[in-house]
Protein backbone atom coordinates (compact mmCIF):
# COMPACT_ATOMS: atom_id res chain seq x y z
CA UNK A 1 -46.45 49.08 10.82
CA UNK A 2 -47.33 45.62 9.57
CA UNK A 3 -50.87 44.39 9.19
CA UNK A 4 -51.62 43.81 12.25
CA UNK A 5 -51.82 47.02 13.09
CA UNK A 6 -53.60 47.90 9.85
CA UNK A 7 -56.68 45.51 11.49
CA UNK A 8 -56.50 47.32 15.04
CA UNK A 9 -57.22 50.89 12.77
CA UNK A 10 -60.02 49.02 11.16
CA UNK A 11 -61.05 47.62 14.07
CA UNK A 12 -61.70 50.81 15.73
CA UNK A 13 -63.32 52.59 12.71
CA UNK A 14 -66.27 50.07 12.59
CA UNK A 15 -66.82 50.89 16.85
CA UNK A 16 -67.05 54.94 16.08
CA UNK A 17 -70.88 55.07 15.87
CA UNK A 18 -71.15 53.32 19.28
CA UNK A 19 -68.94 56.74 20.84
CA UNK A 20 -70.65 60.05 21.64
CA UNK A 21 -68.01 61.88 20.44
CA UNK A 22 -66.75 60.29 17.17
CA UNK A 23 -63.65 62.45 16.81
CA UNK A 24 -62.42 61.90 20.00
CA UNK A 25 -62.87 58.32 19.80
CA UNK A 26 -60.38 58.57 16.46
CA UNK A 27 -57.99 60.36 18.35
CA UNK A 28 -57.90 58.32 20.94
CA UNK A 29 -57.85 55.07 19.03
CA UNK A 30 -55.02 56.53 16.52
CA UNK A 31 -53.52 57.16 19.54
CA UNK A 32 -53.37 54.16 21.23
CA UNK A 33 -52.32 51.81 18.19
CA UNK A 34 -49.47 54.25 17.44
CA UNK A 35 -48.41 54.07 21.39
CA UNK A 36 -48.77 50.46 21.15
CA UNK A 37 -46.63 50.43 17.63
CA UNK A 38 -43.90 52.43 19.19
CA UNK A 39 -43.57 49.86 22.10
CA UNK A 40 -43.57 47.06 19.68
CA UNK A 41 -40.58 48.88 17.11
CA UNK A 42 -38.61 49.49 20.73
CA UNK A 43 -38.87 46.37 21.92
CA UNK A 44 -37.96 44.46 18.27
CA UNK A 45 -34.45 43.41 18.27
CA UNK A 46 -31.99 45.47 16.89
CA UNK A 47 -30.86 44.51 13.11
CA UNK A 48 -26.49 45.78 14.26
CA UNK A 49 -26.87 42.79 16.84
CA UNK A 50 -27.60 40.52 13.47
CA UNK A 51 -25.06 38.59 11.87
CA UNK A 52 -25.10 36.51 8.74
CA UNK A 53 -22.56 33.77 7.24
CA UNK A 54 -23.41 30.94 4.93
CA UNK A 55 -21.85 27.40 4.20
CA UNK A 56 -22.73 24.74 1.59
CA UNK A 57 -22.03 24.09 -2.01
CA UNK A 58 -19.83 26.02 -3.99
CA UNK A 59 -20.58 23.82 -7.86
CA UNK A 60 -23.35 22.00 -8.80
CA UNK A 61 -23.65 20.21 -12.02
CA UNK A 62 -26.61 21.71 -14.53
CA UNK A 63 -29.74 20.42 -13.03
CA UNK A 64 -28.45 19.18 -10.24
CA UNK A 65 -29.43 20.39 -7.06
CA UNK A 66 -27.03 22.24 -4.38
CA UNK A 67 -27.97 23.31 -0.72
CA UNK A 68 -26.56 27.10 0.75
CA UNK A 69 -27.08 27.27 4.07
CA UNK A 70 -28.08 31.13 6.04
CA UNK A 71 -27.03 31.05 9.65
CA UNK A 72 -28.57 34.04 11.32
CA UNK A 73 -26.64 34.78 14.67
CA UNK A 74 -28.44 37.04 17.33
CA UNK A 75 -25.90 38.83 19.93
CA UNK A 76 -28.87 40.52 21.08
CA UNK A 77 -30.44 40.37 24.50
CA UNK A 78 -33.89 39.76 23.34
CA UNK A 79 -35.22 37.50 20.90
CA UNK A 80 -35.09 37.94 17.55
CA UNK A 81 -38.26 37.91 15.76
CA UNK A 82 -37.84 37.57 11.69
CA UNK A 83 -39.43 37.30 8.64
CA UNK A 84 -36.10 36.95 5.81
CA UNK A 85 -35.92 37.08 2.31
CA UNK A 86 -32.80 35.31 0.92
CA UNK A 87 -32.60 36.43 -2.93
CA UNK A 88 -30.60 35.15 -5.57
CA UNK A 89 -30.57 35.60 -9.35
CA UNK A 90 -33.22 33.97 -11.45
CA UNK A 91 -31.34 31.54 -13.28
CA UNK A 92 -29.74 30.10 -10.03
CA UNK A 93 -33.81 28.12 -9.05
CA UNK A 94 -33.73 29.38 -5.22
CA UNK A 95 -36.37 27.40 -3.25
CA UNK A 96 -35.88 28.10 0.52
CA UNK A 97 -37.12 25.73 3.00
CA UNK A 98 -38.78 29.08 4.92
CA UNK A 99 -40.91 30.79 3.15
CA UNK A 100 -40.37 34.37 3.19
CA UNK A 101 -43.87 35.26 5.25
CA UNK A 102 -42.93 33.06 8.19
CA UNK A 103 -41.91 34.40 11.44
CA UNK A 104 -38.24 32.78 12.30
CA UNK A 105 -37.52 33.41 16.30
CA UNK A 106 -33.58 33.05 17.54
CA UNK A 107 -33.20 33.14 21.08
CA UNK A 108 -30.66 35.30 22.34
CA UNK A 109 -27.39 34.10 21.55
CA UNK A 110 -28.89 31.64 19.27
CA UNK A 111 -28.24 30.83 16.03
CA UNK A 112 -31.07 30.49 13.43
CA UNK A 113 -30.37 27.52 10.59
CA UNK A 114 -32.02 28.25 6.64
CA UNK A 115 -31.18 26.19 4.12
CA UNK A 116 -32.04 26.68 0.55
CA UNK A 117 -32.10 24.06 -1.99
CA UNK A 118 -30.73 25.33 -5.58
CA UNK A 119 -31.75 23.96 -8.72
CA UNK A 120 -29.75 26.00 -11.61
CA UNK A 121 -31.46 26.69 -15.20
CA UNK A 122 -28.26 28.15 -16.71
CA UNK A 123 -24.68 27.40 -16.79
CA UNK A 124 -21.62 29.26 -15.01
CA UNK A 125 -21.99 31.78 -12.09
CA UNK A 126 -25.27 32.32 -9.99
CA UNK A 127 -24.61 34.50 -7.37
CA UNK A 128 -26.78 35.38 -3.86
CA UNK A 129 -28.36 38.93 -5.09
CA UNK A 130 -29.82 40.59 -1.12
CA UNK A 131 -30.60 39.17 2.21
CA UNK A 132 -33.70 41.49 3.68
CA UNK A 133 -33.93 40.55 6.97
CA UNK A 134 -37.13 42.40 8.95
CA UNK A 135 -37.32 42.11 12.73
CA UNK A 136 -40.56 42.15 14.27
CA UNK A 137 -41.51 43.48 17.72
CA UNK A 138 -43.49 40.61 20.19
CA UNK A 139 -47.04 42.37 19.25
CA UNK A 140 -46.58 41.72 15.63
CA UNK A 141 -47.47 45.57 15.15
CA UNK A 142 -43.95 47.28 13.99
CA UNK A 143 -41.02 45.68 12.35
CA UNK A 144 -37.30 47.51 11.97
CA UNK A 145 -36.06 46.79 8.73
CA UNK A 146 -32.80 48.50 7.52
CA UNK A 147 -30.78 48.05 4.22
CA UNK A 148 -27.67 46.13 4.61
CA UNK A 149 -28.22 45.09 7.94
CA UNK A 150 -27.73 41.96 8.36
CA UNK A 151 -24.72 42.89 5.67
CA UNK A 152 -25.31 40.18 2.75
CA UNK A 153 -23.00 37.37 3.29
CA UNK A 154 -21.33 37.05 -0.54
CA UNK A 155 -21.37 33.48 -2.53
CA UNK A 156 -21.83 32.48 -5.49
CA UNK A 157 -22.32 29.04 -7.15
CA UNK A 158 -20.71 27.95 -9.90
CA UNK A 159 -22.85 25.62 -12.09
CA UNK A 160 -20.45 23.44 -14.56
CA UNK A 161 -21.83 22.40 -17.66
CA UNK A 162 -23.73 19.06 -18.46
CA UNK A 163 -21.80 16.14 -19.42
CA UNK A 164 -24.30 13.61 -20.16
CA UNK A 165 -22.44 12.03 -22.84
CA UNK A 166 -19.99 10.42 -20.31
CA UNK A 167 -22.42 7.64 -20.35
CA UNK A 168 -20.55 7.07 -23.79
CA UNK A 169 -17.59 6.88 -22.64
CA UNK A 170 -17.15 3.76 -21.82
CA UNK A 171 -18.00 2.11 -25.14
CA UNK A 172 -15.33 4.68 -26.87
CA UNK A 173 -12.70 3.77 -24.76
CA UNK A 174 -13.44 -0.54 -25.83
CA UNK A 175 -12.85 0.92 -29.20
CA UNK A 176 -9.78 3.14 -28.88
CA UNK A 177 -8.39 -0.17 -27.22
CA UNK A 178 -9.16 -2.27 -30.10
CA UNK A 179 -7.71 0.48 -32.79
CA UNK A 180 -4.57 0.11 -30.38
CA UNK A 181 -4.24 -3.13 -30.69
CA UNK A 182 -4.61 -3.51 -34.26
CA UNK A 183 -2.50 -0.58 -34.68
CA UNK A 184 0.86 -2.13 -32.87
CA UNK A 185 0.12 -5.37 -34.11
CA UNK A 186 -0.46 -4.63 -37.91
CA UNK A 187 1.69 -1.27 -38.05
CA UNK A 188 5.34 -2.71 -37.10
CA UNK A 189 7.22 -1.18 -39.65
CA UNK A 190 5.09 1.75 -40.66
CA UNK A 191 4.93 4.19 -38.26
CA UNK A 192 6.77 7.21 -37.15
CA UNK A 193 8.17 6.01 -33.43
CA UNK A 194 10.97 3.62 -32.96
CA UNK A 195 9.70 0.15 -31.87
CA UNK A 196 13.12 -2.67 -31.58
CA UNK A 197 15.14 -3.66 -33.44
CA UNK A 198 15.01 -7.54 -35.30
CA UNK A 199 16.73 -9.73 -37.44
CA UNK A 200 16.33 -8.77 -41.21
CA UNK A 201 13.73 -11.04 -43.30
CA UNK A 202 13.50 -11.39 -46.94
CA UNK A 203 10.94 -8.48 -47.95
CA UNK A 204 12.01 -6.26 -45.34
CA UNK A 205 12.86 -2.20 -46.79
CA UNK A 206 16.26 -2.08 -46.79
CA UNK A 207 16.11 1.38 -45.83
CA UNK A 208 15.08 0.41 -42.30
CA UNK A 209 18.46 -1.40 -41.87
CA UNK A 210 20.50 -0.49 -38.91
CA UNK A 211 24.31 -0.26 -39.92
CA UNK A 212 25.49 0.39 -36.84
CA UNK A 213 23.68 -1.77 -35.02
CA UNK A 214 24.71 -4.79 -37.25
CA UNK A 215 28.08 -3.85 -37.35
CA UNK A 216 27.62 -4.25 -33.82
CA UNK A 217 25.74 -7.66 -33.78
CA UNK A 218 27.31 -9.32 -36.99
CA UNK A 219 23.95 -9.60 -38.34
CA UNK A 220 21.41 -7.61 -40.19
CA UNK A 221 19.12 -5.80 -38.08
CA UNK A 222 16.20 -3.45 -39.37
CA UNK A 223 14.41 -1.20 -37.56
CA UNK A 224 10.80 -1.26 -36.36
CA UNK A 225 8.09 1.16 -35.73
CA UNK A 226 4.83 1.89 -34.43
CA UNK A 227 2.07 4.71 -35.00
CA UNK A 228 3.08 8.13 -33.23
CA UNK A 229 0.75 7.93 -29.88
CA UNK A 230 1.52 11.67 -28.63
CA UNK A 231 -1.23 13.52 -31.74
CA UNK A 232 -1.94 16.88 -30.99
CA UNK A 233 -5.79 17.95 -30.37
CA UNK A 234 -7.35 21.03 -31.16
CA UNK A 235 -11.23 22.34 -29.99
CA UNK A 236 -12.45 25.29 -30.71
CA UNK A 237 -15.62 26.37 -29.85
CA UNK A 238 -17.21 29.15 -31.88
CA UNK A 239 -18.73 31.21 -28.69
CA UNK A 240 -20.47 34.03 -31.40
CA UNK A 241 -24.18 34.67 -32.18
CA UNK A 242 -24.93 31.41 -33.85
CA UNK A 243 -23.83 29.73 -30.64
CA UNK A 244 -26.56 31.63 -28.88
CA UNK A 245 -29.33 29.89 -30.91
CA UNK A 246 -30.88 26.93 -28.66
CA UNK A 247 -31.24 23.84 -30.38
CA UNK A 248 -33.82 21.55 -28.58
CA UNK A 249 -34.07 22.95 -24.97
CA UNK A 250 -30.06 24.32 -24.62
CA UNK A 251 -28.09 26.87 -26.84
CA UNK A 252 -25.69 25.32 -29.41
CA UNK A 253 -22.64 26.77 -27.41
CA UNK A 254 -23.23 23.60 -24.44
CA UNK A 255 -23.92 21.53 -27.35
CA UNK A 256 -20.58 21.87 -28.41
CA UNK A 257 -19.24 21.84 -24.87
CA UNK A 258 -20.69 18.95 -24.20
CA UNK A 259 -19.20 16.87 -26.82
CA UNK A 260 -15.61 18.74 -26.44
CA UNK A 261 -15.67 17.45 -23.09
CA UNK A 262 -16.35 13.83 -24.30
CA UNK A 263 -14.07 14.31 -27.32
CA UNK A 264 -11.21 15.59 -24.46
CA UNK A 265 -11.74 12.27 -21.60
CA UNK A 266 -11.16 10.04 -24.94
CA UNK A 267 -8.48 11.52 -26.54
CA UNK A 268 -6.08 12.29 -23.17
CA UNK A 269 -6.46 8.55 -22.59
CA UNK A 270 -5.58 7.91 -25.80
CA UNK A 271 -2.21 10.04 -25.24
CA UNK A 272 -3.14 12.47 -27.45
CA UNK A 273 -2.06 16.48 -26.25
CA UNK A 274 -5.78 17.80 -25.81
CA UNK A 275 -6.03 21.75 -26.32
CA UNK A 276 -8.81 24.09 -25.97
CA UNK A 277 -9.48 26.90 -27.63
CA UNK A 278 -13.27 29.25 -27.29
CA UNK A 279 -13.18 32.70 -29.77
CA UNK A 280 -14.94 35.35 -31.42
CA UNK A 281 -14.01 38.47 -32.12
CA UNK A 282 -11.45 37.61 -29.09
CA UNK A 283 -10.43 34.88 -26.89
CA UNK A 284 -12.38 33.82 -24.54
CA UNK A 285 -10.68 31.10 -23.18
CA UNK A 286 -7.64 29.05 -23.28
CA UNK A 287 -6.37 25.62 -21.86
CA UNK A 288 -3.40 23.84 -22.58
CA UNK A 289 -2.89 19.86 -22.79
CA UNK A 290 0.09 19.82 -20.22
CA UNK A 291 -0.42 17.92 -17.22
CA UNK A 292 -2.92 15.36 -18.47
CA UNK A 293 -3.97 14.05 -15.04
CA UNK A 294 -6.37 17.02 -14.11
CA UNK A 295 -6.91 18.00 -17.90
CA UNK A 296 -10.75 17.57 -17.56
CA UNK A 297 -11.16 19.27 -14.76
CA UNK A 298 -9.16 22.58 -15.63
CA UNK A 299 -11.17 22.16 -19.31
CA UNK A 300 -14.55 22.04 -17.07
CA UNK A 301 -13.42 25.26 -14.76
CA UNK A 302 -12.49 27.19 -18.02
CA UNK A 303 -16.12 26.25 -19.83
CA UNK A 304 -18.01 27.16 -17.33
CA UNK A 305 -18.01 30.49 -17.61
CA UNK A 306 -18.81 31.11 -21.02
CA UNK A 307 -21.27 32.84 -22.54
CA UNK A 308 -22.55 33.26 -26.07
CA UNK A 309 -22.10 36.44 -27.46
CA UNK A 310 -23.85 38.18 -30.11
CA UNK A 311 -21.17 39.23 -32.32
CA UNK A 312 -19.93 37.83 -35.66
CA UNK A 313 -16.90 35.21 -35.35
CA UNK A 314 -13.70 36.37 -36.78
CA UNK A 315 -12.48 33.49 -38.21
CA UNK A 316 -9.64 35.22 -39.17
CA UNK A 317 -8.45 35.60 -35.62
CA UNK A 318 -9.37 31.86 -35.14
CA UNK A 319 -6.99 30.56 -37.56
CA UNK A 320 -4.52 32.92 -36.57
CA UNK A 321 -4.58 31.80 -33.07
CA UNK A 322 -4.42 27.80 -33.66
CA UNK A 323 -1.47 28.03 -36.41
CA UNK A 324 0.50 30.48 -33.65
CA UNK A 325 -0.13 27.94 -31.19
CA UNK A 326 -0.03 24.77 -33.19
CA UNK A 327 3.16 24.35 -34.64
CA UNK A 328 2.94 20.68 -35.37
CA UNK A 329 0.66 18.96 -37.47
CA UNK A 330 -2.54 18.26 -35.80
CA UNK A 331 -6.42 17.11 -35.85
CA UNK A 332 -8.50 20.83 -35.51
CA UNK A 333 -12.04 20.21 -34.10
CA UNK A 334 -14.47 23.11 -34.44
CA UNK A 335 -17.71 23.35 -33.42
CA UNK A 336 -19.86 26.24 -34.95
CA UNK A 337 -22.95 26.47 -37.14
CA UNK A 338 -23.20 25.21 -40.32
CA UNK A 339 -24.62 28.65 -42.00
CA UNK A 340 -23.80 29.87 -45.12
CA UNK A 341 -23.65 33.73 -43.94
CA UNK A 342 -21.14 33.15 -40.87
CA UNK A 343 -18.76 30.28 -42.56
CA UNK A 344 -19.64 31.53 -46.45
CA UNK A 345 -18.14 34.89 -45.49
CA UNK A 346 -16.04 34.18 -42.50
CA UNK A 347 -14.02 30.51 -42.27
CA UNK A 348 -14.12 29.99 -46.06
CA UNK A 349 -11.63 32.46 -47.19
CA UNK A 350 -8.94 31.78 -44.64
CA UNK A 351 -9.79 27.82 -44.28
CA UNK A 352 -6.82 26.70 -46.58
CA UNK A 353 -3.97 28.52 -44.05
CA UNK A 354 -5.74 26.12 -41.93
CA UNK A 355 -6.36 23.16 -44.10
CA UNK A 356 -2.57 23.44 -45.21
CA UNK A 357 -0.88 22.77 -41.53
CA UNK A 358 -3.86 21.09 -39.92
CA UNK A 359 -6.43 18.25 -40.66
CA UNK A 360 -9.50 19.76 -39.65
CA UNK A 361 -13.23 18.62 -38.46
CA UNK A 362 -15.98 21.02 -38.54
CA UNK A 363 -18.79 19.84 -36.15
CA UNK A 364 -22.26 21.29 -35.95
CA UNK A 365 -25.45 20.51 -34.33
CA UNK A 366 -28.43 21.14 -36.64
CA UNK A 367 -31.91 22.29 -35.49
CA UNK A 368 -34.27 19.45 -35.70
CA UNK A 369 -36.76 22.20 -36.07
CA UNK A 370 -35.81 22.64 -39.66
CA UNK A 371 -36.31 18.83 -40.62
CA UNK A 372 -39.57 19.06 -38.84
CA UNK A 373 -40.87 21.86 -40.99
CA UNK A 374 -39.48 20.02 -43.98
CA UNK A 375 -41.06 17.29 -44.07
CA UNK A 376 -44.29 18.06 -41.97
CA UNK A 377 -47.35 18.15 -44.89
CA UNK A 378 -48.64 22.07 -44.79
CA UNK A 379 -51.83 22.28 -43.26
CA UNK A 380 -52.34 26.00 -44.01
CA UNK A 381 -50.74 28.55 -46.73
CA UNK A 382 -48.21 29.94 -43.77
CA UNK A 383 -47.32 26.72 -43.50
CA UNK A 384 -46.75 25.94 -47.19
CA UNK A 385 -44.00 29.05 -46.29
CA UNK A 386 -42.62 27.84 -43.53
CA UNK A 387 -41.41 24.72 -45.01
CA UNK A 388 -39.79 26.53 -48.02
CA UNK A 389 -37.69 28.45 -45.54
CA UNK A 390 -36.90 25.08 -43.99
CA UNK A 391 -35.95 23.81 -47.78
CA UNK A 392 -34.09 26.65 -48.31
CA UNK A 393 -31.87 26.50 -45.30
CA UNK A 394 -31.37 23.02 -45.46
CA UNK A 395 -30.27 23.39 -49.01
CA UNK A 396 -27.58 25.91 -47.57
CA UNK A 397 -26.66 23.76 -44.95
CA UNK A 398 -25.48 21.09 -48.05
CA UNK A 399 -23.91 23.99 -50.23
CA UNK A 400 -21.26 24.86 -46.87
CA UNK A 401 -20.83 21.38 -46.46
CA UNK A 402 -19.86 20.72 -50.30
CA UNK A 403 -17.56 23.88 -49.45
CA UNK A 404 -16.29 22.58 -47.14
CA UNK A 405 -15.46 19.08 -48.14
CA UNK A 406 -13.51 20.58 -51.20
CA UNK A 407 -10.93 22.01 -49.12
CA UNK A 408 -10.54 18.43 -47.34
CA UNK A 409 -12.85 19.16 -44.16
CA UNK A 410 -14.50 16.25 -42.52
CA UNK A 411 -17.92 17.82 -41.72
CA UNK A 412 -20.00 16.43 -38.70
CA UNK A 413 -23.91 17.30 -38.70
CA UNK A 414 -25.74 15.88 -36.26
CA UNK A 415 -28.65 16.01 -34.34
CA UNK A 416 -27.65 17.85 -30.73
CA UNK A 417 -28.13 14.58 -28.78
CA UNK A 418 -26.44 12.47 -31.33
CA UNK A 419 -23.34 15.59 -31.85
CA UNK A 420 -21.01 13.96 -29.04
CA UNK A 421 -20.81 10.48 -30.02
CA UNK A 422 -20.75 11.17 -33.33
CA UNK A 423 -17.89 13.24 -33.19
CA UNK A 424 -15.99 10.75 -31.14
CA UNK A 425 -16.66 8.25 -33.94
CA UNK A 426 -15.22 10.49 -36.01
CA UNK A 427 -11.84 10.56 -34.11
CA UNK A 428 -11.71 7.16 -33.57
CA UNK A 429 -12.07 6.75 -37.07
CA UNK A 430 -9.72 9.10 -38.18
CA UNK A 431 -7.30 7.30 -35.95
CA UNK A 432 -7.72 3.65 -36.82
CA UNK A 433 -7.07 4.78 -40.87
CA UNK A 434 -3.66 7.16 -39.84
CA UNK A 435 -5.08 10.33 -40.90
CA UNK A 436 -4.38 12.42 -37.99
């Protein structure tokens, strides 16, 4: 019975002193709203006769918006009277343009239109969680609600992870042009790919002379060459515990994402061979640099579902994985946390396999928190405490980047809006100089 119904009871109980008989009168009254509640459940429409499908949006961006639409078909011969629920998990920001206590009517035959508009708080899949549909009889007294009927039409939106640093992208991409430039232009000679061949000058290394070739031409020829284009590119993202910590209003672990994605779009059009690589105590994901035309996009679709888990990094199994992979010498990107418990006891003893084959950038985002509490004058004595456990981890944060830098690491710390373009300054740099 719904409310209505629930009125009609009370209704009647405030008229019993006005009968002569006050029993009979609640007989009689109990009796009638339950006669008139069985008419209303009979003449409801049936919930087997109800069929649900959606359409809309299968991937939204992180806080943008996406719209699912619920068609609600009724085979029935009577209307359809409904009140529906359309639930989805938490994180996925449901708002439905019907509100749940609203009465929805579909003619017979008809088709019903609900839309919802989604608004995502978290990254990778959001799926629809129940549809409750209840149908209501014309009187508004009895309802027929069953569960799984209308069966719960499946989807599931798959929110892909920020990339607002694209808006950098841009201004990288003017640099990498001038670095080429320079590169071909001041680098003839030194360089690891063949260029052409041209007439030998006074000055020229005589080890770059072509025999053949001026046996050929009757004339001394030397060789020319140009800086290797095709560099190979490592990220790895550190998906353990200390990527779980959020740093401003995200966790580290989209941080990271976000700037691997930026670091990626720069590097494939710089020709580079762009791998991915997300670990912890096992790999997580994997993508692979061939076929550089949709190389964003399958980096994107293997992000998104990630998830930070609360384990310890093996490190071990890290540098295991890029040397199997990696056989040439390449530029290793990693983004994890700069603490001295995870990298002190974890990266630190195996970093020199690493450091050996690869050069390698260690990229973290620090918690502006810390710096806050560092500097803020203490106010109270738990204060005065506070910012000694800021000194103290700050001063840890310099002893693993001291570490760090003896075993040639270039360390990145940056603020988590700065981390992208910071690291892509670092690339850029490392290129202009040769040292990848």
């Amino acid at each position: 019975m719904t409310w209505r119904a629930g009125v009609l009871l009370l209704v009647g109980a405030l008229s019993l002193p006005a009968w002569p008989a006050p029993l009979v009168g609640v007989a009689l009254m109990t009796g009638a709203v339950l006669l008139l509640c069985a008419v209303d459940w009979a003449l409801a429409a049936p919930l087997h006769a109800v069929t649900a499908t959606r359409d809309g949006d299968r991937s939204v961006r992180l806080g943008g918006t996406a719209t699912i639409t619920l068609r609600l078909t009724n085979t029935a011969g009577r209307t359809l009277r409904a009140q529906v629920r359309d639930a989805w998990v938490p994180s996925a920001g449901a708002v439905g343009d019907v509100p749940p206590q609203r009465v929805t009517r579909v003619a017979p035959g008809g088709t019903a239109v609900l839309p919802s508009r989604l608004t995502p708080t978290r990254r990778g899949d959001r799926p629809a969680v129940a549809l409750a549909v209840r149908s209501l009889g014309p009187l508004g007294l009895a309802f027929r609600q069953w569960a799984g009927r209308p069966a719960t039409p499946p989807w599931t939106l798959r929110v892909l992870p920020r990339f607002d640093s694209r808006r950098h992208l841009p201004e990288k991409l003017s640099r990498l042009r001038v670095i080429d430039g320079t590169q071909v232009t001041r680098g003839r000679g030194q360089g690891t790919e063949f260029d052409t061949l041209r007439e030998y000058v006074v000055g020229d290394d005589v080890r770059s002379i072509d025999w053949r070739a001026s046996a050929r031409r009757s004339d001394v020829l030397v060789r020319t060459w140009r800086p290797e284009r095709d560099r190979r590119l490592v990220c790895v993202l550190d998906t353990g515990r200390t990527s779980a910590v959020r740093v401003g209003d995200e966790p580290r672990l989209d941080t990271s994402i976000d700037a691997a994605l930026l670091l990626t779009a720069l590097a494939a059009r710089a020709g580079d061979r762009v791998d991915l690589l997300a670990a912890d105590i096992a790999v997580r994901a994997t993508v692979t640099g061939s076929g550089r035309s949709n190389l964003l996009n399958r980096l994107v679709t293997a992000v998104t579902p990630l998830q930070p888990a609360l384990v310890e990094t093996d490190f071990g199994l890290v540098v295991g994985e890029v040397l199997r992979r990696e056989r040439q010498r390449g530029l290793v990107v990693l983004f994890t946390a700069l603490e001295a418990g995870a990298l002190g006891a974890g990266l630190l003893p195996v970093l020199p396999r690493l450091a050996a084959r690869h050069r390698v950038v260690v990229a973290a985002a620090h918690d502006p928190v810390l710096t806050g509490l560092a500097t803020a004058a203490p106010a109270r004595p738990a204060d005065a405490y506070a910012a000694a456990a800021a000194w103290r981890a700050l001063a840890e944060r310099t002893r693993v980047r001291a570490a760090l830098a003896r075993h040639g690491v270039t360390v990145v710390d940056a603020p988590a809006d700065r981390l992208a373009p910071v690291v892509a300054d670092t690339y850029l740099r490392l290129k202009a100089h040769g040292r990848l």
